[in-house]
Protein backbone atom coordinates (compact mmCIF):
# COMPACT_ATOMS: atom_id res chain seq x y z
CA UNK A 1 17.79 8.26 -1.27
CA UNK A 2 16.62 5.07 0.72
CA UNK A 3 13.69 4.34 2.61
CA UNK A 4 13.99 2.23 5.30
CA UNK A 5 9.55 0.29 5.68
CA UNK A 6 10.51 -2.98 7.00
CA UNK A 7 9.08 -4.37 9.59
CA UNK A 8 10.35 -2.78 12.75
CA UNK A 9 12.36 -5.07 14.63
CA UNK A 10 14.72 -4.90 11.11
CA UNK A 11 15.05 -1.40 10.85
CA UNK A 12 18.37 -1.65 12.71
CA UNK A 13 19.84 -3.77 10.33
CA UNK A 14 20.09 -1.19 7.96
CA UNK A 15 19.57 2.14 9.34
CA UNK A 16 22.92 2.70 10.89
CA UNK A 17 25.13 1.55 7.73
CA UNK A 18 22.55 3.96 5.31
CA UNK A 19 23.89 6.85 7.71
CA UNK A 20 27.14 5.88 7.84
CA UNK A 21 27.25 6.55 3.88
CA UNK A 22 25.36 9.58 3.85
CA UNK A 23 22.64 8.73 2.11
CA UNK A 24 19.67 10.67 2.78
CA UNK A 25 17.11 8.55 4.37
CA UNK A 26 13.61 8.14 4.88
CA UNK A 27 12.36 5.57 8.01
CA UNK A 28 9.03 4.27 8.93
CA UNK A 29 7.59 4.81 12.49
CA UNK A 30 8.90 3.36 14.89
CA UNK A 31 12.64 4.50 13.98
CA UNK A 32 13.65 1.25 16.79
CA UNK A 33 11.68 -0.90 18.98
CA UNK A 34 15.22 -1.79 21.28
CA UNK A 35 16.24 0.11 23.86
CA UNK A 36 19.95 0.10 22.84
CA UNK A 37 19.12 0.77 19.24
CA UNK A 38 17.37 4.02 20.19
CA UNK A 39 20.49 4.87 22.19
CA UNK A 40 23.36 4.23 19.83
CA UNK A 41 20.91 6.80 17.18
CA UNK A 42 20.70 9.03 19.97
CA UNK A 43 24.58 9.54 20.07
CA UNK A 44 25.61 9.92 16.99
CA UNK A 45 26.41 13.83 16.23
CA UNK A 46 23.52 15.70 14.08
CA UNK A 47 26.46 17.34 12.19
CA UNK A 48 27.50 14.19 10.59
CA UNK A 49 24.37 12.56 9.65
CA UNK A 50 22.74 13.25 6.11
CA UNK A 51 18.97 14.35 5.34
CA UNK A 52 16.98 12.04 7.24
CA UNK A 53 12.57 11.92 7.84
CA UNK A 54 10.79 9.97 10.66
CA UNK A 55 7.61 8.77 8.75
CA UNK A 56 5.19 9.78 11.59
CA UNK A 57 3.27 11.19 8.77
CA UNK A 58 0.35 12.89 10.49
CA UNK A 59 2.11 15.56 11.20
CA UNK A 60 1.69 16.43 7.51
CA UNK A 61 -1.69 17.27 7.35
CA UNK A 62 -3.46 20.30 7.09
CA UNK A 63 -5.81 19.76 10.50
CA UNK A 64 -2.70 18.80 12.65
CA UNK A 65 -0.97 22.55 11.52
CA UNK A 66 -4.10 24.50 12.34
CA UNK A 67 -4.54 22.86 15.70
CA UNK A 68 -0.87 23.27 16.22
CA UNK A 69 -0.98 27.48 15.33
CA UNK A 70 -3.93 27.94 17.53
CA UNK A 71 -1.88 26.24 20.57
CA UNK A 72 1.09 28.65 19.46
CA UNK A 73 -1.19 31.79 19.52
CA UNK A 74 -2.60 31.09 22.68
CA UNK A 75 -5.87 30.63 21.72
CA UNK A 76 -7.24 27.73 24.18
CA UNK A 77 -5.92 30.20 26.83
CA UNK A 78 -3.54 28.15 29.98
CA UNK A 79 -3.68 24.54 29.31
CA UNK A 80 -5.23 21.86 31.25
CA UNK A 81 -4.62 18.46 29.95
CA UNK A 82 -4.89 16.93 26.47
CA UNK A 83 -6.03 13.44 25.41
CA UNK A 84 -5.12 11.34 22.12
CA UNK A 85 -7.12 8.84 21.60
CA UNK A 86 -6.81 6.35 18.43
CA UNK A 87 -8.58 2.78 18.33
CA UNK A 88 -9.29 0.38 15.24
CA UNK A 89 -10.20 -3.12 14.64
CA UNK A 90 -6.93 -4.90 13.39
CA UNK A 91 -8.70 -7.01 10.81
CA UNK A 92 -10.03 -4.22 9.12
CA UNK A 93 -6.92 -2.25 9.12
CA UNK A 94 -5.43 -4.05 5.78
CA UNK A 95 -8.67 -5.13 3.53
CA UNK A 96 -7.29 -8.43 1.45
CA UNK A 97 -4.70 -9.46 4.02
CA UNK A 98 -4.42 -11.61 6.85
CA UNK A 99 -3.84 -10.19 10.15
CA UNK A 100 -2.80 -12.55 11.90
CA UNK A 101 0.29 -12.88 9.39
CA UNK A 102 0.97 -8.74 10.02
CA UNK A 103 3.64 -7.26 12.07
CA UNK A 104 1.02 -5.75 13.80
CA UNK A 105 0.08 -8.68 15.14
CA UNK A 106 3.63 -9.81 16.59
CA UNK A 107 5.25 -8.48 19.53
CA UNK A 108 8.52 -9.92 18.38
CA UNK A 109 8.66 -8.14 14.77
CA UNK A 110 7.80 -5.16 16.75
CA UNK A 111 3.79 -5.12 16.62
CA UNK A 112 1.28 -4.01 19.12
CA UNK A 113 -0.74 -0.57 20.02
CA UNK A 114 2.19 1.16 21.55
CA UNK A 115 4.44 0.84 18.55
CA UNK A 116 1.43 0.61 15.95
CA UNK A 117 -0.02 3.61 17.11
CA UNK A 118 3.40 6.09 17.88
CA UNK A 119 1.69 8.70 15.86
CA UNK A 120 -0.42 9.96 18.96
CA UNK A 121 2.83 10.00 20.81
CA UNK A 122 4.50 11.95 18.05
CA UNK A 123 1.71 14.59 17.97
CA UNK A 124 2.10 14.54 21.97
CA UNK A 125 5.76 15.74 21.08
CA UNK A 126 4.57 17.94 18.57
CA UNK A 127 2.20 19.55 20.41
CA UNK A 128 3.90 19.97 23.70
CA UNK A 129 7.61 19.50 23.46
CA UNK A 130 9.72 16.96 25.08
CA UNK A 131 7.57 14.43 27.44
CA UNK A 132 8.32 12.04 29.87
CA UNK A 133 6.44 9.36 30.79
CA UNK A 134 4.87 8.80 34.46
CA UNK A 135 2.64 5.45 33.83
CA UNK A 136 1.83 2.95 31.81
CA UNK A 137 -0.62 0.15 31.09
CA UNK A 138 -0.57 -2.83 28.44
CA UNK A 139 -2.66 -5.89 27.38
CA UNK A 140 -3.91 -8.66 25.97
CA UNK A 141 -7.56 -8.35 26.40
CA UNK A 142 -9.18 -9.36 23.20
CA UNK A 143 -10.05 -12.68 21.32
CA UNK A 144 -7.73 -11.55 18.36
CA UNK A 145 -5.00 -13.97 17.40
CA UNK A 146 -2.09 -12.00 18.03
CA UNK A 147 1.05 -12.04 20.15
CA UNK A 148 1.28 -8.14 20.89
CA UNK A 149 -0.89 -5.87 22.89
CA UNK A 150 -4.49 -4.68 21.71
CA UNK A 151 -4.62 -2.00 24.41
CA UNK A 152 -2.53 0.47 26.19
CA UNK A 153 -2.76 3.78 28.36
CA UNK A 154 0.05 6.12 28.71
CA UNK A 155 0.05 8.96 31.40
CA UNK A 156 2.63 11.60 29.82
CA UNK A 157 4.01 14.72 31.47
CA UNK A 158 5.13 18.04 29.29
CA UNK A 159 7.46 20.10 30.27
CA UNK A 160 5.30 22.62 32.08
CA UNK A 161 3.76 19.91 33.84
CA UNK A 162 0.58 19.39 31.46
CA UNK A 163 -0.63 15.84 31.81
CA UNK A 164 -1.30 13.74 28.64
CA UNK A 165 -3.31 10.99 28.43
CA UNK A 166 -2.72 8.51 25.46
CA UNK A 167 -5.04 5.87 24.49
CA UNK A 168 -4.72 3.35 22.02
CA UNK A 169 -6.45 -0.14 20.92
CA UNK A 170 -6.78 -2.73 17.87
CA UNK A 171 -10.50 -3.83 18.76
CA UNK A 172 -12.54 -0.87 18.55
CA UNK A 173 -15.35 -1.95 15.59
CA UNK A 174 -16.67 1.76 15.28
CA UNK A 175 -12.80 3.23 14.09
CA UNK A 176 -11.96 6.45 16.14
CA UNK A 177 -9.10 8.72 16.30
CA UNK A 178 -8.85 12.00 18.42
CA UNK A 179 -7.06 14.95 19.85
CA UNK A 180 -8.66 16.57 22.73
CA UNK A 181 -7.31 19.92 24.34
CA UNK A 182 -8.83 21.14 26.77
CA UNK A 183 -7.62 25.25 27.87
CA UNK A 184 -9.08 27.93 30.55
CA UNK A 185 -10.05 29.73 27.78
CA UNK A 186 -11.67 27.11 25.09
CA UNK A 187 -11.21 23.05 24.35
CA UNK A 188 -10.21 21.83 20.43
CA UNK A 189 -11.03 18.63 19.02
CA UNK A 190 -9.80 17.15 16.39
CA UNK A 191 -11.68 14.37 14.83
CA UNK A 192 -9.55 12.24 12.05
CA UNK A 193 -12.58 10.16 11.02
CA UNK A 194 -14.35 13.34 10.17
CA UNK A 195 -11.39 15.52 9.16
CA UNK A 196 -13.04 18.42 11.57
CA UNK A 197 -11.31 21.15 14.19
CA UNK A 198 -13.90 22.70 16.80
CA UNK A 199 -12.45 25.06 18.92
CA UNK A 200 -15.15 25.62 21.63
CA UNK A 201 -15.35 28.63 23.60
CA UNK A 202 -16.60 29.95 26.81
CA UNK A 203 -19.95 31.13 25.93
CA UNK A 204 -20.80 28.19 23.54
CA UNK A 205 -19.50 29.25 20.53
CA UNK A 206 -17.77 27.50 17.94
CA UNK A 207 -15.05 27.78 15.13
CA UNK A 208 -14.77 25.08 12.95
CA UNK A 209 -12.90 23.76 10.27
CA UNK A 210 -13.61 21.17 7.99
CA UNK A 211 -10.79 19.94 5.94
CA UNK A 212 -8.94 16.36 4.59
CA UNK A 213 -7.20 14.27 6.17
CA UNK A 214 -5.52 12.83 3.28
CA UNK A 215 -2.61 10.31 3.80
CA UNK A 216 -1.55 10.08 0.57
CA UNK A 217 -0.83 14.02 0.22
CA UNK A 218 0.95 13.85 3.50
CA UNK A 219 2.87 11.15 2.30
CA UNK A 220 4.30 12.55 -0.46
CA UNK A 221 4.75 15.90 1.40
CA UNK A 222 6.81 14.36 3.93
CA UNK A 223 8.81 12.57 0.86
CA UNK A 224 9.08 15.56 -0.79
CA UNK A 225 10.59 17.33 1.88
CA UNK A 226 13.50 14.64 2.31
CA UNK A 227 14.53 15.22 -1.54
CA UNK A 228 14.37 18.69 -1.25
CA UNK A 229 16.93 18.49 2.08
CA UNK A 230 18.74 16.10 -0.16
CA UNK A 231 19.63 19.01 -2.58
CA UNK A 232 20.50 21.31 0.18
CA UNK A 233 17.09 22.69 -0.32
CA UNK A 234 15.52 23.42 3.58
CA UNK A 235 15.20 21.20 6.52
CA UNK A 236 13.10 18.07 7.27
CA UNK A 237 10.06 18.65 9.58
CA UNK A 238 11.45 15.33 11.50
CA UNK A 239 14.66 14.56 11.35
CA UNK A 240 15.77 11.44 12.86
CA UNK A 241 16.97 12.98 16.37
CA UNK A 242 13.19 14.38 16.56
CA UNK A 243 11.68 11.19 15.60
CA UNK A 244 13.52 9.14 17.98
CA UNK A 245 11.49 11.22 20.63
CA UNK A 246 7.98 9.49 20.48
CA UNK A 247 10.11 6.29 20.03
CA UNK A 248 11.89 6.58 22.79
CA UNK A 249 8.98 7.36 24.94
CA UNK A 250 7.13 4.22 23.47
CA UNK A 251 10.30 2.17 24.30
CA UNK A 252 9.86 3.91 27.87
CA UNK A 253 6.24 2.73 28.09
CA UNK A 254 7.17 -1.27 27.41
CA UNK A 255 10.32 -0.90 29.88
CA UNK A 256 7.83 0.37 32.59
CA UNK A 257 5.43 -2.88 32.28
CA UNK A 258 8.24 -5.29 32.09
CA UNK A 259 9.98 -3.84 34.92
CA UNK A 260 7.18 -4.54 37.12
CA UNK A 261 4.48 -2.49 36.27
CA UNK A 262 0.70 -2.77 35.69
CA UNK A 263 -0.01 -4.79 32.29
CA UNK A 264 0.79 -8.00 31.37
């Protein structure tokens, strides 16, 4: 098995030869941060490719599969809009370690919020099948020392016409991450920081759930998975052709900004 956690702009290098051989293979998020990298991935046949895992690992946790069934079941009633929301300061993000020096920090090696952050565009996926994206807005804004962008808004569109609203940032001091879905029938919110699920209903009342958000479980669920596939043993919950969804999108996002739209 190989895992592929350089930084992103070298995934590339590697990725398509790993395939090639059949070796089972894990990738961090973003799978690509080029536009023909994501395409050439996007053609080759799912038949001939071996076990592969997208490391959006969120999708792992407990919270994100109990939001997910009560979407499934129909229990927010028709659906509105939804909102993911994730913001951090940067030089917090890696106690010990020098931002500035992080891909994170470099639009070249593939840093910046919209790549950073692809889990909330993952989850979008997740949540609501195939997207497509209708707006976007990047920038510079803050007094960090980096070369990538420390905010961005997406405007998303599911298939069914629900609109999605993404927002992401590297500055925010008080750390926040969020899924809002709001229904005719009820609104859920998930809260990362404190691993809670409300569902809120008409009349006021609540069900909640108070769980973990643990990153090293998921980690080593979604790792566990790809050996198990490995031995002919089940699926992956993201195989590459999945994962190459939010990436595409967040490709999608930077192509609408440089092609003349709002952001730097």
């Amino acid at each position: 098995m190989a895992i592929v956690a350089s930084p992103s702009d070298r995934h590339f290098d590697t990725l398509p030869g790993l395939l090639a051989a059949g070796i089972p293979t894990f990738v961090e998020k973003p799978v690509v941060i080029r536009a023909e990298d994501c395409a050439y991935l996007e053609g080759l046949r799912r038949v001939d490719l071996p076990p592969t895992q997208v490391g959006c690992v969120l999708r792992f946790t407990d919270l994100v599969a109990r939001l997910k069934s009560w979407l499934d079941e129909g229990q927010l009633g028709r659906l509105i809009r939804a909102r993911f929301e994730c913001g951090q300061y940067l030089p917090d993000w890696r106690p010990g370690s020098d931002y500035r020096t992080s891909y994170s920090a470099s639009r070249k090696r593939g840093g910046g919020v919209i790549f950073d952050l692809v889990h909330e565009i993952d989850l979008a996926v997740m949540f609501f099948g195939d997207c497509t994206l209708l707006h976007a807005v990047r920038d510079q804004r803050s007094s960090l020392h980096i070369t990538s962008e420390d905010v961005a808004l997406l405007h998303l569109r599911a298939a069914d016409g629900l609109p999605i609203e993404v927002a992401l940032d590297y500055v925010s001091r008080t750390p926040r991450r969020e899924i809002r879905v709001i229904g005719e029938e009820a609104t859920a919110i998930l809260d990362f920081r404190t691993a809670t699920l409300a569902l809120h209903g008409p009349s006021g009342e609540e069900q909640r759930v108070v769980g973990t958000v643990s990153a090293d479980a998921a980690y080593r669920l979604e790792l566990a998975e790809l050996l198990d596939a490995a031995h002919g043993r089940g699926m992956t919950r993201l195989p590459l052709h999945e994962g190459l969804k939010a990436t595409r999108l967040a490709i999608a996002a930077h192509a609408f900004v440089d092609q003349g739209g709002d952001g730097n």
